[in-house]
Protein backbone atom coordinates (compact mmCIF):
# COMPACT_ATOMS: atom_id res chain seq x y z
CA UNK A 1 0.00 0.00 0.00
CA UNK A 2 2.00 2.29 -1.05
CA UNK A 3 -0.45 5.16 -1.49
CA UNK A 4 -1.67 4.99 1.90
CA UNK A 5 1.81 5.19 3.09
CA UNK A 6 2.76 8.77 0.81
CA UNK A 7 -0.62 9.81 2.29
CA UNK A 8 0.64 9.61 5.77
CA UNK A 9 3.54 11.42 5.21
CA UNK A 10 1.93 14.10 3.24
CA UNK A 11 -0.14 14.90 5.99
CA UNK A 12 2.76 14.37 8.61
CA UNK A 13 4.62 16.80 6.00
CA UNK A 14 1.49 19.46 6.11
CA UNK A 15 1.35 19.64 9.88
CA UNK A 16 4.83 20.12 10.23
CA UNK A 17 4.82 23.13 7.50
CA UNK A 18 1.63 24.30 9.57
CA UNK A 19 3.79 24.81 12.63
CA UNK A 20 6.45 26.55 10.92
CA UNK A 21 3.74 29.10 9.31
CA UNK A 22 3.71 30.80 12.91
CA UNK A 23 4.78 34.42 13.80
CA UNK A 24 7.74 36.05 14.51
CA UNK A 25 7.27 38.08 17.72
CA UNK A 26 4.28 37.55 20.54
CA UNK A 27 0.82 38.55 19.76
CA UNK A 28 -2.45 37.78 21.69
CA UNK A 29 -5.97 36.51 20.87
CA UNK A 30 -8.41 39.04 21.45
CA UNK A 31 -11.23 36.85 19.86
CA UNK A 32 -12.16 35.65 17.02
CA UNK A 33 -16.04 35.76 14.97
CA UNK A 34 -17.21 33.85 12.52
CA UNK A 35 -17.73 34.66 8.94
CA UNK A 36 -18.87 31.99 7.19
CA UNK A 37 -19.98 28.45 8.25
CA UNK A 38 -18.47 24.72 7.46
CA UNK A 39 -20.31 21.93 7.99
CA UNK A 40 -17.23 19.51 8.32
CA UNK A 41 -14.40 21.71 8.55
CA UNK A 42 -13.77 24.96 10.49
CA UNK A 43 -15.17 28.27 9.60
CA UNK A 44 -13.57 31.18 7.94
CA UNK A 45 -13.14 33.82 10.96
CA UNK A 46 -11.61 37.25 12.03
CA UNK A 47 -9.64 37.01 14.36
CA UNK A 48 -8.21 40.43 16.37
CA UNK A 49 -4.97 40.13 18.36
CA UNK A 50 -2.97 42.50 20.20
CA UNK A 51 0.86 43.46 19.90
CA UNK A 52 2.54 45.89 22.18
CA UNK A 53 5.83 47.78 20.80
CA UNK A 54 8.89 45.32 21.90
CA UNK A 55 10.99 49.38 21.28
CA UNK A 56 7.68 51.45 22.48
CA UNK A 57 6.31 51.14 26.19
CA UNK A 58 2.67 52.65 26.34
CA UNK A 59 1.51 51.64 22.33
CA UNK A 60 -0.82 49.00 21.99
CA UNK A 61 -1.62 47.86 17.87
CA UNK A 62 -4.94 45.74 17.69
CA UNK A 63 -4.94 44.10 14.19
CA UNK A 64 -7.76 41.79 12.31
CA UNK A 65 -7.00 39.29 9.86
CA UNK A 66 -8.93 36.67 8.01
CA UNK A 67 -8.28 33.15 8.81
CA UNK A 68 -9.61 30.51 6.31
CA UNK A 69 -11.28 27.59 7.54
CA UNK A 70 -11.96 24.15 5.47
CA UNK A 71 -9.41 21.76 4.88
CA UNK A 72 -6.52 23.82 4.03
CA UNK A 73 -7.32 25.63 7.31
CA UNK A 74 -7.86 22.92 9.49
CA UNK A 75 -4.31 21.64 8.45
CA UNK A 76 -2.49 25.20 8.39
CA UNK A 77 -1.78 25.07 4.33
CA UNK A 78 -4.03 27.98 3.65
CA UNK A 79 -2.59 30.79 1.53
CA UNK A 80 -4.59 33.85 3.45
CA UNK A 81 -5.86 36.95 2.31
CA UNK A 82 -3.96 39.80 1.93
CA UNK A 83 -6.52 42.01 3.98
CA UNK A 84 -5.46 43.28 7.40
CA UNK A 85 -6.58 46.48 9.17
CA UNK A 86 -4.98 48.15 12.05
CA UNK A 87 -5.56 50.41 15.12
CA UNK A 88 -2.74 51.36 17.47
CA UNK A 89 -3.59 53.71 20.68
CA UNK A 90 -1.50 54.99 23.59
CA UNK A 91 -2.22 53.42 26.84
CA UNK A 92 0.31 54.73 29.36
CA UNK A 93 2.98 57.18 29.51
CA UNK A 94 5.16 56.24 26.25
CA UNK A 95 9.06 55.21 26.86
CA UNK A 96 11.24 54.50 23.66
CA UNK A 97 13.77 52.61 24.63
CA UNK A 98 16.43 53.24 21.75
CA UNK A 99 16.76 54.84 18.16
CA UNK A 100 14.66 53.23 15.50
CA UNK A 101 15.10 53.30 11.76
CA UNK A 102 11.96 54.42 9.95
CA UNK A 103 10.08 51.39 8.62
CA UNK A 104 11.53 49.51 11.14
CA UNK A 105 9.58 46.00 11.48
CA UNK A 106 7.39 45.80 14.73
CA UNK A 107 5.95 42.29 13.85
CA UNK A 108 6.00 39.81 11.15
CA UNK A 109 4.02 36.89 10.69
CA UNK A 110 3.75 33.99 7.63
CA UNK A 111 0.55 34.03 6.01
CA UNK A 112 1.41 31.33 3.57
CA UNK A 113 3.60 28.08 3.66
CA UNK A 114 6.51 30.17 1.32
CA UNK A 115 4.92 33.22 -0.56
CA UNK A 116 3.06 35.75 1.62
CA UNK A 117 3.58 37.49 4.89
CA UNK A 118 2.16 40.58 6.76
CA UNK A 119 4.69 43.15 8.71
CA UNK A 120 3.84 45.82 10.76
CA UNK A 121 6.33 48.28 10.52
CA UNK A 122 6.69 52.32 12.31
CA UNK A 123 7.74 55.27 11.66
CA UNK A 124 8.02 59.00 13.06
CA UNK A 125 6.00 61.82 11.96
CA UNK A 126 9.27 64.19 13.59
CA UNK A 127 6.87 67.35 12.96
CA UNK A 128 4.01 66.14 14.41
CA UNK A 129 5.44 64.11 17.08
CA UNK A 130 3.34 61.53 15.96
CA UNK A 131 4.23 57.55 16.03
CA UNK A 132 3.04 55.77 12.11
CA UNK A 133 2.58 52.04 12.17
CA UNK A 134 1.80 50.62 9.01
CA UNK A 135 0.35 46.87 8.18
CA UNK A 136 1.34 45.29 4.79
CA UNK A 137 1.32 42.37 3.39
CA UNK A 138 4.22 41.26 0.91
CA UNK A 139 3.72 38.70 -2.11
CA UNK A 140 7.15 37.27 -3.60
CA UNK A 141 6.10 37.07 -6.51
CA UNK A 142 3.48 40.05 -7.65
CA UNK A 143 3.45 41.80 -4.09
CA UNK A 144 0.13 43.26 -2.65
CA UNK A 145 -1.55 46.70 -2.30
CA UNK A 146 -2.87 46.00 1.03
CA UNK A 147 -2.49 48.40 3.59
CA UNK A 148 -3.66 49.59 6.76
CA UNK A 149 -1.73 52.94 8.49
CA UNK A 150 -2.71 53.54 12.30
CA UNK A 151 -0.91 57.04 14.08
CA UNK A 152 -0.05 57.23 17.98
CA UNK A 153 0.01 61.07 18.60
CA UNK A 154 2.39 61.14 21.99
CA UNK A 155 0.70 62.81 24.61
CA UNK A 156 1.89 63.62 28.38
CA UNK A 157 0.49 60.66 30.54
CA UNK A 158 -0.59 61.15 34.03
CA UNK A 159 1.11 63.64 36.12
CA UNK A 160 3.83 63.23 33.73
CA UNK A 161 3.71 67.16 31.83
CA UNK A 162 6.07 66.41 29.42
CA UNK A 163 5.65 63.65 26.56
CA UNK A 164 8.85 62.34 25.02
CA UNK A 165 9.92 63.38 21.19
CA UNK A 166 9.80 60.49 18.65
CA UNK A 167 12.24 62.63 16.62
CA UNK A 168 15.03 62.44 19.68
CA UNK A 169 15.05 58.62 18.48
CA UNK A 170 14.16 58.51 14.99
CA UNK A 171 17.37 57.66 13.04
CA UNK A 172 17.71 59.71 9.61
């Protein structure tokens, strides 16, 4: 039998390439919803997580991407959309801990086996005083237009009167 034997490690094959599809940095469920239903197989959901700044103390990013259910899902071999949208917010009093380039990459995660994955990168608005993340997803092979851009205006936090300049670590 040996069909049922190159089935087996197929599968064993697809579960292993399912756990190296994970991220690149720590991000937390929020929850997930439902957007379409399976009868055999998951569903197709959105699912919003939460990433704080590894360089930024006091910015929070929420993001929601699709997740695709049915077989491919189930066994992590999906190719998923491109679509990803993005809110970051200030939470507490905002420490950068060292210079930053500008498109500097907050978080990456696979969203394929080998072609696709999303980045969230920031930036500094230096006139504004303003922190830029932006979402992407890149394609090897024709890229993608999706994009989501979120801003984190620095404010004074608490009885703190003075709010720290994104341009004092901003590298040119």
């Amino acid at each position: 039998m040996p069909s049922l034997k190159t089935a087996r490690l197929l599968f064993a094959a697809a579960l292993g390439l399912s756990a190296a599809v994970g991220s690149a940095g720590a991000q937390e469920l929020i929850f997930r919803k439902s957007t379409t239903f399976k009868l055999m197989t998951p569903n197709d959901k959105l699912a919003t997580y939460a990433i704080d700044d590894p360089l930024v103390d006091g910015v929070v990013c929420h993001y929601t991407v699709p997740e695709k259910g049915g077989v491919s899902g189930m066994f992590g071999v999906a190719e998923e959309l491109s679509d990803v949208s993005i809110a970051c917010r200030q939470y507490g009093p905002i420490r950068i801990k060292e210079k930053f380039s500008q498109g500097d990459v907050v978080f990456a995660e696979r969203r394929s086996i080998l072609f696709k994955r999303m980045q969230i990168v920031r930036g500094c608005d230096t006139r504004r005083n303003v922190l830029v993340y932006m979402v992407y997803s890149d394609k090897l092979i024709d890229g993608s237009p999706k994009n989501s851009t979120s801003a984190v205006a620095i404010q004074p936090w608490g009885a703190t009167n003075e709010a720290v300049r994104c341009a004092d670590f901003a590298k040119n």
